[in-house]
C-alpha atoms as a PDB file:
ATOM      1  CA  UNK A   1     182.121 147.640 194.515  1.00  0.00           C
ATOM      2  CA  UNK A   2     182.418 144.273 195.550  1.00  0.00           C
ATOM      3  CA  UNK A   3     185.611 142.536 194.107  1.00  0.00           C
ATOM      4  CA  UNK A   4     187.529 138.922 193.914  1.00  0.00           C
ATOM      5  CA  UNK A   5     191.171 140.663 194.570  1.00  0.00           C
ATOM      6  CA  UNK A   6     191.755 138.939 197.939  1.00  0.00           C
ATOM      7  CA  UNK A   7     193.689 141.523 199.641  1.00  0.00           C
ATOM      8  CA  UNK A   8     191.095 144.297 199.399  1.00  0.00           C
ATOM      9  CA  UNK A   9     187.611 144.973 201.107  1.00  0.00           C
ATOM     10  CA  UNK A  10     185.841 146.957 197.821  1.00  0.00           C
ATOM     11  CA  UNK A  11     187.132 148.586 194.571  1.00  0.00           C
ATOM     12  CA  UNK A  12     186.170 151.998 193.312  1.00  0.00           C
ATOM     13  CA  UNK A  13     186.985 153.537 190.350  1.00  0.00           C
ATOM     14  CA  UNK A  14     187.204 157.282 189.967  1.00  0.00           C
ATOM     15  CA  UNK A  15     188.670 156.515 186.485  1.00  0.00           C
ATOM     16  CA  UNK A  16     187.940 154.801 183.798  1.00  0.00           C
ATOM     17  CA  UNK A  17     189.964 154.194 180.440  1.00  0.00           C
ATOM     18  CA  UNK A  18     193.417 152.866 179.876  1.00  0.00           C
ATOM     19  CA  UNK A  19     195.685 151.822 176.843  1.00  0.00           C
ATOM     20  CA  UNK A  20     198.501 148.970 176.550  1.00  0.00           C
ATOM     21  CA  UNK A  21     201.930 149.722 178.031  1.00  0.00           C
ATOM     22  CA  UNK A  22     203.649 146.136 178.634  1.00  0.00           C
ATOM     23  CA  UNK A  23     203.351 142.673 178.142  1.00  0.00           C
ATOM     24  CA  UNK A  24     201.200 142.094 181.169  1.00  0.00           C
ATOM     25  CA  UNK A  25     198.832 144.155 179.166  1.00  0.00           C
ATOM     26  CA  UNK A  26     197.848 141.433 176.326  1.00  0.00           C
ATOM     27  CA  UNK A  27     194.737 139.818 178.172  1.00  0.00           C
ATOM     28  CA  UNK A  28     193.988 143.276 180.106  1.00  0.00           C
ATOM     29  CA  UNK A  29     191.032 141.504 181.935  1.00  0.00           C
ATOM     30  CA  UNK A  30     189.643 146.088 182.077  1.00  0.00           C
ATOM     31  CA  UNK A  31     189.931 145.976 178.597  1.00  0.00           C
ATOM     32  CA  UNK A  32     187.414 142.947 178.129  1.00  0.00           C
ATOM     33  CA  UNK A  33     185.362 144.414 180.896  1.00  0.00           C
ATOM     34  CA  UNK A  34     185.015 147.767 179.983  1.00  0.00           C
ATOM     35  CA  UNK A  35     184.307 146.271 176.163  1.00  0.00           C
ATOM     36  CA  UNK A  36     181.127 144.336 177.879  1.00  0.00           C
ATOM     37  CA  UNK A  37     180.086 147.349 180.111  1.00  0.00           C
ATOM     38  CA  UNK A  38     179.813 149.548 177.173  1.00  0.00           C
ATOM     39  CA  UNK A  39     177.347 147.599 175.599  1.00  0.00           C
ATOM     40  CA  UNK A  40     175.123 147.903 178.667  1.00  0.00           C
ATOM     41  CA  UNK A  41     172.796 149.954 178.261  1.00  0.00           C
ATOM     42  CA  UNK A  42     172.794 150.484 182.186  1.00  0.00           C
ATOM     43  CA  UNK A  43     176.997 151.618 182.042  1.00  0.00           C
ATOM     44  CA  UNK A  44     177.193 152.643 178.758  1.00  0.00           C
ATOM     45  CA  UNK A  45     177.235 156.365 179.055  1.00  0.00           C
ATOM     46  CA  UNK A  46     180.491 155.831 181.911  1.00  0.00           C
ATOM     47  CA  UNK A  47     182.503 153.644 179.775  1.00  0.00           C
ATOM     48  CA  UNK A  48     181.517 155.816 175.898  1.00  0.00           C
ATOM     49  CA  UNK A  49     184.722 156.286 174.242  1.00  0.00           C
ATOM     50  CA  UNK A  50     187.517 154.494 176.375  1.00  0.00           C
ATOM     51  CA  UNK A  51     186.725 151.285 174.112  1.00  0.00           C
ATOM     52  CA  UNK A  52     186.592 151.072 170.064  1.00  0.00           C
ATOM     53  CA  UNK A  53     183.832 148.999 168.071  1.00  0.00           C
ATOM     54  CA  UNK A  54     186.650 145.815 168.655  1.00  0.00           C
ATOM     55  CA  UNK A  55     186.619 146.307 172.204  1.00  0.00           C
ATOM     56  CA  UNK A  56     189.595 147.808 172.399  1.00  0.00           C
ATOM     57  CA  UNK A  57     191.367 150.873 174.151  1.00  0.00           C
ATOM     58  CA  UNK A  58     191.261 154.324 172.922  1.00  0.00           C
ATOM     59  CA  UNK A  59     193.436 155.502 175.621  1.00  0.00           C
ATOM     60  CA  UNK A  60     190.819 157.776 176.518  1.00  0.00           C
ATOM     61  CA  UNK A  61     189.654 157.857 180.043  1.00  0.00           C
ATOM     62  CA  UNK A  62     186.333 159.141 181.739  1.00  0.00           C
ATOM     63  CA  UNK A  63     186.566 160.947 185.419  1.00  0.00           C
ATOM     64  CA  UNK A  64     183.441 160.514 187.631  1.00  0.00           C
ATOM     65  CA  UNK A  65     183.965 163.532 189.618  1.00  0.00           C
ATOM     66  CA  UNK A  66     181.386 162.416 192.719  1.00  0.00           C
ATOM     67  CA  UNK A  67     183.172 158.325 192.989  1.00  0.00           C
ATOM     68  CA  UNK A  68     183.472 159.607 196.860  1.00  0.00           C
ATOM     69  CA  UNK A  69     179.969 159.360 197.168  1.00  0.00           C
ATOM     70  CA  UNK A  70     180.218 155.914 196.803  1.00  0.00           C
ATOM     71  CA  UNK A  71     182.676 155.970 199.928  1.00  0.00           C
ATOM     72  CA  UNK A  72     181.599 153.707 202.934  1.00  0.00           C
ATOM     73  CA  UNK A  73     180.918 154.814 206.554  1.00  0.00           C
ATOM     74  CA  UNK A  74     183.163 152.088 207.787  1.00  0.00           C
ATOM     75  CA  UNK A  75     187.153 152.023 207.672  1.00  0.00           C
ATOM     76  CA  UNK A  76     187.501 149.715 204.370  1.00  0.00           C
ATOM     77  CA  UNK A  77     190.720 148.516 202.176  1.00  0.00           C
ATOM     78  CA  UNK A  78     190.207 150.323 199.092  1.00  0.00           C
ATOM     79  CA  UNK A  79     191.349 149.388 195.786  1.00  0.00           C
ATOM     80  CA  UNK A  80     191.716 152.394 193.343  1.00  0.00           C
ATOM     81  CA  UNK A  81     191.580 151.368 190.336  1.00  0.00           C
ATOM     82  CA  UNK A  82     190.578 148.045 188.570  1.00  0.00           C
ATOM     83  CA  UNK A  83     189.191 149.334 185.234  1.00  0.00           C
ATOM     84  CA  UNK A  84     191.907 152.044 184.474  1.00  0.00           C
ATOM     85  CA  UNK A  85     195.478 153.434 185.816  1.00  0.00           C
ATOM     86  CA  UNK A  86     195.185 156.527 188.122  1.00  0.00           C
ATOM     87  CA  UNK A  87     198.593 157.701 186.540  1.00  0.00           C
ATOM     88  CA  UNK A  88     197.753 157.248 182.749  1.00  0.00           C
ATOM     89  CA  UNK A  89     198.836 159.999 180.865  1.00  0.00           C
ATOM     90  CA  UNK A  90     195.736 161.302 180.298  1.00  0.00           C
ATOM     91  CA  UNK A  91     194.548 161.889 183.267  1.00  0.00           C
ATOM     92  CA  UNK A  92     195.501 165.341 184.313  1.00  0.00           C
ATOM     93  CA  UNK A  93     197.076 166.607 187.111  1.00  0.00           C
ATOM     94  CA  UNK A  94     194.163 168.387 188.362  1.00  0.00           C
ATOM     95  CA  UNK A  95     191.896 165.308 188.766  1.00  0.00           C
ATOM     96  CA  UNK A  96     194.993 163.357 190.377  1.00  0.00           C
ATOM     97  CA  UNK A  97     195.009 166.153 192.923  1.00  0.00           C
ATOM     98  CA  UNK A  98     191.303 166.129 193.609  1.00  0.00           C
ATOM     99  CA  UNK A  99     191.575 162.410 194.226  1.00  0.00           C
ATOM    100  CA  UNK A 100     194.409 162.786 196.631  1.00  0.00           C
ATOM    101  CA  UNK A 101     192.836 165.971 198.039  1.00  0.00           C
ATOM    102  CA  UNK A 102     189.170 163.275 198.760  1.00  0.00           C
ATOM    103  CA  UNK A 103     191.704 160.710 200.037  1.00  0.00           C
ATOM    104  CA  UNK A 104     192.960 163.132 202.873  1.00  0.00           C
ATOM    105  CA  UNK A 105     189.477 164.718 204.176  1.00  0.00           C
ATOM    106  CA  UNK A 106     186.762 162.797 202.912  1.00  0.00           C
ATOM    107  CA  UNK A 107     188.347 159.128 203.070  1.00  0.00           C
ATOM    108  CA  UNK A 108     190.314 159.603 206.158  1.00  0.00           C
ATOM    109  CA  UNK A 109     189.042 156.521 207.954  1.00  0.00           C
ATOM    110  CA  UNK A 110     189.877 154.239 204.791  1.00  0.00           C
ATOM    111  CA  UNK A 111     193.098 152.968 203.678  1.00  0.00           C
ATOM    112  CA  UNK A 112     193.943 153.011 199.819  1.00  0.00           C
ATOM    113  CA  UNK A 113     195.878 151.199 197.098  1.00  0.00           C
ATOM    114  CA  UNK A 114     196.801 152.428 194.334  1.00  0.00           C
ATOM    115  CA  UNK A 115     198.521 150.029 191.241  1.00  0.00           C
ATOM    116  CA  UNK A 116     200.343 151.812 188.111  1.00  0.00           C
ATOM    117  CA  UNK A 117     202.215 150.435 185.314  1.00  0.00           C
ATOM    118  CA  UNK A 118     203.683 153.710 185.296  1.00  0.00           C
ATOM    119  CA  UNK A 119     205.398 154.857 188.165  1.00  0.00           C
ATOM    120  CA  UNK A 120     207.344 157.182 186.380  1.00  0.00           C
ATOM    121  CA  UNK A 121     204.191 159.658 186.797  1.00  0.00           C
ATOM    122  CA  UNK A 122     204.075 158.936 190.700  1.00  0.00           C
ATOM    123  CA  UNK A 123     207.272 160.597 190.665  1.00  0.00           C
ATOM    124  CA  UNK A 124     206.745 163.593 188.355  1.00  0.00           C
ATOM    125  CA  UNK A 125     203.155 164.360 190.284  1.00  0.00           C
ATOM    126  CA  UNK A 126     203.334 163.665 193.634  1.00  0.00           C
ATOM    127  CA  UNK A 127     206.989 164.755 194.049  1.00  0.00           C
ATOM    128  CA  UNK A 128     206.306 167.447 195.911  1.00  0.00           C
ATOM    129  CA  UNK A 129     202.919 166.800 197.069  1.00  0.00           C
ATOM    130  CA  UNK A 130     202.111 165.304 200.677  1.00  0.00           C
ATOM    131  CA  UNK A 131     201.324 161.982 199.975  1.00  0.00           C
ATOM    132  CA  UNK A 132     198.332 161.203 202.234  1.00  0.00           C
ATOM    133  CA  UNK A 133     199.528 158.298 205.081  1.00  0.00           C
ATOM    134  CA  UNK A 134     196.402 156.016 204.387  1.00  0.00           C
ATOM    135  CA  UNK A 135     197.754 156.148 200.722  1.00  0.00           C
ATOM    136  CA  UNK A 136     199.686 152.949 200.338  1.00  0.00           C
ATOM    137  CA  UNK A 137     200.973 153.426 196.569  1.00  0.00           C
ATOM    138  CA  UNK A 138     202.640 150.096 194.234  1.00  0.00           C
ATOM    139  CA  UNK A 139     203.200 149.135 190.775  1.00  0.00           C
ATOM    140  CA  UNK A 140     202.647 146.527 188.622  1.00  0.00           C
ATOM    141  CA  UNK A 141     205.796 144.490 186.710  1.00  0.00           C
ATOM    142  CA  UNK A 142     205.333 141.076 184.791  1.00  0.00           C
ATOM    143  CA  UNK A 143     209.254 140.250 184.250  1.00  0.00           C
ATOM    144  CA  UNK A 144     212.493 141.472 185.258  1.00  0.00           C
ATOM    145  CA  UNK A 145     213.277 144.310 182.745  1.00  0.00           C
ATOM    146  CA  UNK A 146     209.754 146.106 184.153  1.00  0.00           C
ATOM    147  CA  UNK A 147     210.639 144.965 187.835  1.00  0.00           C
ATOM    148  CA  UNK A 148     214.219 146.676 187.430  1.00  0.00           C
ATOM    149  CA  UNK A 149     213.266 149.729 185.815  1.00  0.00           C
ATOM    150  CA  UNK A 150     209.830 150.561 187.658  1.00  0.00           C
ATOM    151  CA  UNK A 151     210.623 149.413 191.655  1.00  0.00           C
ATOM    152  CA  UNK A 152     213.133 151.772 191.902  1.00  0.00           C
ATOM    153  CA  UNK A 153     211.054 154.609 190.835  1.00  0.00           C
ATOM    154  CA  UNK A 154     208.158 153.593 193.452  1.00  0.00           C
ATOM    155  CA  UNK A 155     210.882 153.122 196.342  1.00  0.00           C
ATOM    156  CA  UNK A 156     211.912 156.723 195.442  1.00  0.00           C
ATOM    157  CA  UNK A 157     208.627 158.595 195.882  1.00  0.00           C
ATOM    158  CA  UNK A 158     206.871 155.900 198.865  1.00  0.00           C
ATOM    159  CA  UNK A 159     209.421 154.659 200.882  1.00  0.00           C
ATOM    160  CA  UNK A 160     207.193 153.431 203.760  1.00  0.00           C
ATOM    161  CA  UNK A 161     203.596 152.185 202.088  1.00  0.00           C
ATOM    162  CA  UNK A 162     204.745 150.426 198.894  1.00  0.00           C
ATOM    163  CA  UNK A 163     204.071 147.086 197.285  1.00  0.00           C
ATOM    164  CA  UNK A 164     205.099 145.254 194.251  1.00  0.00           C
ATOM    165  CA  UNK A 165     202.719 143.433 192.278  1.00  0.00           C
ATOM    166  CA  UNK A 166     204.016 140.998 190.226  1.00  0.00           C
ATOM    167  CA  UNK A 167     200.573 140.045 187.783  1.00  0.00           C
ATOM    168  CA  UNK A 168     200.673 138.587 185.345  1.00  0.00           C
ATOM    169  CA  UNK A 169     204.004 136.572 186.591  1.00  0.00           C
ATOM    170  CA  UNK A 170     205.708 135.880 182.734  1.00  0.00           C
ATOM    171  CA  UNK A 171     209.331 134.550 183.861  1.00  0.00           C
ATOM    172  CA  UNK A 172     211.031 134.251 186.672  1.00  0.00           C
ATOM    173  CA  UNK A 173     211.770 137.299 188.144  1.00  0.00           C
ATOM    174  CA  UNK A 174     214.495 138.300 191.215  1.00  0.00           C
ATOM    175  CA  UNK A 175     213.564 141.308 193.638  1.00  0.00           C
ATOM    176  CA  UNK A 176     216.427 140.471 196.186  1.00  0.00           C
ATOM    177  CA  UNK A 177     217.966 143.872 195.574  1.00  0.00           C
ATOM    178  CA  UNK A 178     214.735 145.668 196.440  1.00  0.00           C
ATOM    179  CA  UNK A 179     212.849 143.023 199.312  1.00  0.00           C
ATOM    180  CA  UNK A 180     214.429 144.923 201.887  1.00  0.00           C
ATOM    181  CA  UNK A 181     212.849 147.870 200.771  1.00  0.00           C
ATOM    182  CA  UNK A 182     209.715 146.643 199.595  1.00  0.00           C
ATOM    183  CA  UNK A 183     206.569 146.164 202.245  1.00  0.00           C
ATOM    184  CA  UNK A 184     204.633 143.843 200.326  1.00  0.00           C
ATOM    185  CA  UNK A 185     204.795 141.570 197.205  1.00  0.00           C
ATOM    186  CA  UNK A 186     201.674 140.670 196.084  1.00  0.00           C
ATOM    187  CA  UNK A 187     201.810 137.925 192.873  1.00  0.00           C
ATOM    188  CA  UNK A 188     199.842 135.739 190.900  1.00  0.00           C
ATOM    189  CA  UNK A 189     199.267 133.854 187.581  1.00  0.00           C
ATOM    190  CA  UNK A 190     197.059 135.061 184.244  1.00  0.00           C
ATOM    191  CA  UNK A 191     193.493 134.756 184.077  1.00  0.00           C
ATOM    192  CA  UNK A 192     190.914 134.673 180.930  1.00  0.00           C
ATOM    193  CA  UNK A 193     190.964 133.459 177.671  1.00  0.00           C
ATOM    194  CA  UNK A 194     194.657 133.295 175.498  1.00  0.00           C
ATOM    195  CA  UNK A 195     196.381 133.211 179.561  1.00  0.00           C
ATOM    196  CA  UNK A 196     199.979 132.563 179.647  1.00  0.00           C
ATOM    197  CA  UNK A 197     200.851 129.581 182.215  1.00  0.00           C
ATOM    198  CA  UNK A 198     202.853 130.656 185.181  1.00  0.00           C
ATOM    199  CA  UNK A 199     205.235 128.279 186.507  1.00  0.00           C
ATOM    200  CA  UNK A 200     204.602 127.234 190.256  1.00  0.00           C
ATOM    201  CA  UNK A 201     208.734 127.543 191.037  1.00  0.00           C
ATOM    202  CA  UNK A 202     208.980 131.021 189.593  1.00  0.00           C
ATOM    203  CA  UNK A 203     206.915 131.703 192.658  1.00  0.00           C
ATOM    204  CA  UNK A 204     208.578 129.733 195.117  1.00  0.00           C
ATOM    205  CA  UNK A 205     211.704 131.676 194.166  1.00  0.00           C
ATOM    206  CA  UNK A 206     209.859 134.620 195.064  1.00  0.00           C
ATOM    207  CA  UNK A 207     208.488 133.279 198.058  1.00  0.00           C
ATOM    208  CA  UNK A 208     211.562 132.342 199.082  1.00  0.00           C
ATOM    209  CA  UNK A 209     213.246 135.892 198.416  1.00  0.00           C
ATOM    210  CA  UNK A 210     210.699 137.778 200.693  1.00  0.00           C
ATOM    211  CA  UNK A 211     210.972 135.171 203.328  1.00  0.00           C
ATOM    212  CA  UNK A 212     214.780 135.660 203.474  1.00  0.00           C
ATOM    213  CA  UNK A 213     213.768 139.585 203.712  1.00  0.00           C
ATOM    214  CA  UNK A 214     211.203 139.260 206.042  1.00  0.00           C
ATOM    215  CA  UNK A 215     209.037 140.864 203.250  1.00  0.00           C
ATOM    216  CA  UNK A 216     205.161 139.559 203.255  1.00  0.00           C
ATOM    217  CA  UNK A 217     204.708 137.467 200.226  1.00  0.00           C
ATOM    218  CA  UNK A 218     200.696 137.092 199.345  1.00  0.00           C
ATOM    219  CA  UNK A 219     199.847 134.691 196.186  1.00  0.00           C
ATOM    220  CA  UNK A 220     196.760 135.449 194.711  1.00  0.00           C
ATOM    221  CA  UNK A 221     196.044 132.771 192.220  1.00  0.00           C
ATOM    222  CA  UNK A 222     198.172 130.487 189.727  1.00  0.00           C
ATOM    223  CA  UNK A 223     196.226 132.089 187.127  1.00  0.00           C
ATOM    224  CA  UNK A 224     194.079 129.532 184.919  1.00  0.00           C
ATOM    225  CA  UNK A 225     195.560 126.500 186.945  1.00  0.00           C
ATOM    226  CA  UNK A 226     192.799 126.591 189.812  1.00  0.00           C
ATOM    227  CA  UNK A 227     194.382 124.828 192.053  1.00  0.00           C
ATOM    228  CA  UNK A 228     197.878 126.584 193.724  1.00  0.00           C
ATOM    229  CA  UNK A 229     200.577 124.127 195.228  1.00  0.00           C
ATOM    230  CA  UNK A 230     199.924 123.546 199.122  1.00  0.00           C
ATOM    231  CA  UNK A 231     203.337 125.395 199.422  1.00  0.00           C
ATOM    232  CA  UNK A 232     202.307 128.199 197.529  1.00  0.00           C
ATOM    233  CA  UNK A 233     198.902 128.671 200.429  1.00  0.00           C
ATOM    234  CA  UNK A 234     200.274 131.590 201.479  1.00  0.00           C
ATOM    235  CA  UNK A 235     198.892 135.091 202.324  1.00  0.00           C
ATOM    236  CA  UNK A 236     201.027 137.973 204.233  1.00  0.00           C
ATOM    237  CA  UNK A 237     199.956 141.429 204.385  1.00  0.00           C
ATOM    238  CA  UNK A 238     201.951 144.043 206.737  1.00  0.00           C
ATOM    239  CA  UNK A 239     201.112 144.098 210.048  1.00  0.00           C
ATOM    240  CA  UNK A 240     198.881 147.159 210.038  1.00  0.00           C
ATOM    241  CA  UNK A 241     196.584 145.466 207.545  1.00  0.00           C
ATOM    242  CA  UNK A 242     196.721 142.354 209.168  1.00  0.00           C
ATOM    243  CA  UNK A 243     193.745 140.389 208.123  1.00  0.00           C
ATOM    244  CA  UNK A 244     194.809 136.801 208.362  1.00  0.00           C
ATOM    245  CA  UNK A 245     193.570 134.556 211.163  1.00  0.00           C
ATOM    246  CA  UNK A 246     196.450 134.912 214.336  1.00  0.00           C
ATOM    247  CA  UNK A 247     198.962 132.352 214.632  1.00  0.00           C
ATOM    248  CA  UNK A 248     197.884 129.224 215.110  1.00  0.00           C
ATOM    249  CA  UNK A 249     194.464 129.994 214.128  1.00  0.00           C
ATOM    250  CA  UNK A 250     194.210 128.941 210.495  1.00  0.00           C
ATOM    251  CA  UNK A 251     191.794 130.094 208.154  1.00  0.00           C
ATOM    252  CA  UNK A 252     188.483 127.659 207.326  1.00  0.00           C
ATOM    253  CA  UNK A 253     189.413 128.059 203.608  1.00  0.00           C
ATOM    254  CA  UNK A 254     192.595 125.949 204.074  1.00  0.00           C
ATOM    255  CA  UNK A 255     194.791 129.244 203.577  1.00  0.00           C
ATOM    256  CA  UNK A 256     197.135 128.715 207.045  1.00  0.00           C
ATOM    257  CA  UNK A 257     198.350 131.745 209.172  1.00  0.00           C
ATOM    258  CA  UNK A 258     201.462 133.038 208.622  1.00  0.00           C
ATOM    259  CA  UNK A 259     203.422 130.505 211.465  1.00  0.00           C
ATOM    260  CA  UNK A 260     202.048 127.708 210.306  1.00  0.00           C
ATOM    261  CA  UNK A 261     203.240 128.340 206.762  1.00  0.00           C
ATOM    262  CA  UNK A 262     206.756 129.061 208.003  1.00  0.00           C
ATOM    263  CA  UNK A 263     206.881 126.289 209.837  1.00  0.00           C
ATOM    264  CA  UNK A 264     205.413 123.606 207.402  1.00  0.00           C
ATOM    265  CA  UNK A 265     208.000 125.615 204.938  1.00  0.00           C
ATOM    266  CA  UNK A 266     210.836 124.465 207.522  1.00  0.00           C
ATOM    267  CA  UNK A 267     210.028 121.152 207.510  1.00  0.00           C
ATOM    268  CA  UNK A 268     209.597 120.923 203.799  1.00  0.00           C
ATOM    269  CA  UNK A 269     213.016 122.122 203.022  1.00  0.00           C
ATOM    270  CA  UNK A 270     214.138 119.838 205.615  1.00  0.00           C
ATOM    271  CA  UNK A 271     212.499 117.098 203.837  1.00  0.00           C
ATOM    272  CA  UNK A 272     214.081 117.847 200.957  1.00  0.00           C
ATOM    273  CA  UNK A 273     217.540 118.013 201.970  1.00  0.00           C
ATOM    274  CA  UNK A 274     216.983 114.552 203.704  1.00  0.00           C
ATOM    275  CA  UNK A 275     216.142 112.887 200.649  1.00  0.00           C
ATOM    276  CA  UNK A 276     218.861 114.337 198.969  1.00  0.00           C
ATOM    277  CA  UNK A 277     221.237 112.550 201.361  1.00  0.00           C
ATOM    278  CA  UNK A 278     219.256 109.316 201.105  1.00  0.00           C
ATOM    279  CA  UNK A 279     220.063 109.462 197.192  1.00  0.00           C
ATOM    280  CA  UNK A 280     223.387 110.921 197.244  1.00  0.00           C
ATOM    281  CA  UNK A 281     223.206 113.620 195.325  1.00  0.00           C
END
């Protein structure tokens, strides 16, 4: 339950199973999971059929019908789920409503994320469901053709508790249109063996698009590159999940609060534009 995410508390998975829909899907780091855990003989049984004897996925998925049990007692950020997509196609209507209906009066205390690659579902099921307000709902996009065709769908269903995240980052990719609307951007770089590189100025631009929104910007990791550009040591979240130390009170693990970044970002660009002038260009 435990998990590396950063901008979560635990994971749980209710589902498990997915199949490739994008590009960001090449390296699924599920898929290579889920192709280990069904070799144990301890999770075997869960993860039976939703890989093939290469490791692969079927596009089958498995629903544990009692993952609430697992449920702290203690208000938690939940992340729903890493080893499948809630809204893949095959999992049917009736266990998406089950998990909403645990969400409302079993997890009230907790607040959940849910990440799709398929938004399009959000808005054919949950149209004209309530959608629970600890329910903070985003999807996934890897380059601009996915960011322009799937934020709109999420900013039509979740207007209030959305977020965009933008993993693995493939090109450069402009959400200017949508920051205003958008309540978090979350990005980062690939992980795990055949990762693509992510460039460390495709994420300045988009650093620098949800700073001119007032939009909190969290980067996760540069993928394989370990170590992220001092300007890129930045973690938002919205204020209601507010997690990171108070301003002026940075972090121990050299991640600063949110004025200090702004303020060291000032500077920087200041910097910049002075030596510009000093070399006339």
């Amino acid at each position: 339950m435990g998990n590396p995410i950063g901008w979560c508390d635990i994971t749980i998975n209710p589902v498990v199973g997915c199949s490739h829909c994008s590009p960001g899907c090449k390296n699924c780091y599920a898929e290579r999971f889920a192709a280990r855990l069904a070799k144990n003989p301890f999770t075997a049984k869960k993860y039976a059929g939703v890989v093939d004897e290469n490791g692969k996925w079927t596009g089958a998925v498995r629903y544990n019908f009692f993952w609430y049990e697992k449920l702290p007692k203690t208000p938690k950020k939940i992340f729903l789920n890493s080893m499948s997509d809630i809204f893949h196609p095959a999992v049917s209507e009736d266990v998406l409503y089950e998990i909403i209906d645990s969400i409302i009066n079993i997890g009230s205390q907790h607040t959940f994320f849910v990440l799709t690659k398929r938004p399009e579902r959000i808005k054919k099921v949950l149209t004209n469901t309530t959608i629970p307000q600890n329910l903070w709902l985003g999807t996934t996009v890897c380059n601009q053709s996915e960011a322009d065709a799937k934020i709109p769908l999420l900013l039509q269903i979740q207007e209030e508790k959305n977020f965009v995240s933008i993993e693995p980052m493939l090109e450069p990719i402009d959400v200017t249109r949508y920051s205003h609307s958008l309540k978090w951007v979350i990005c980062g770089g690939e992980t795990g063996p055949g990762a693509r590189p992510m460039h460390s100025d495709w994420a300045r631009s988009l650093r620098d698009q949800c700073i001119a929104a007032g939009t909190p910007f969290f980067f996760k990791k540069m993928g394989n590159q370990k170590t992220a550009p001092k300007d890129l040591l930045i973690r938002e979240v919205p204020n209601e999940l507010e997690t990171l130390p108070r301003d002026g009170e940075c972090a121990e693990n050299g991640w600063p609060c949110v004025a200090c970044f702004r303020e060291w970002a000032k500077q920087e660009t200041q910097e910049e534009k002075n030596d510009g002038q000093e070399n006339g260009n």
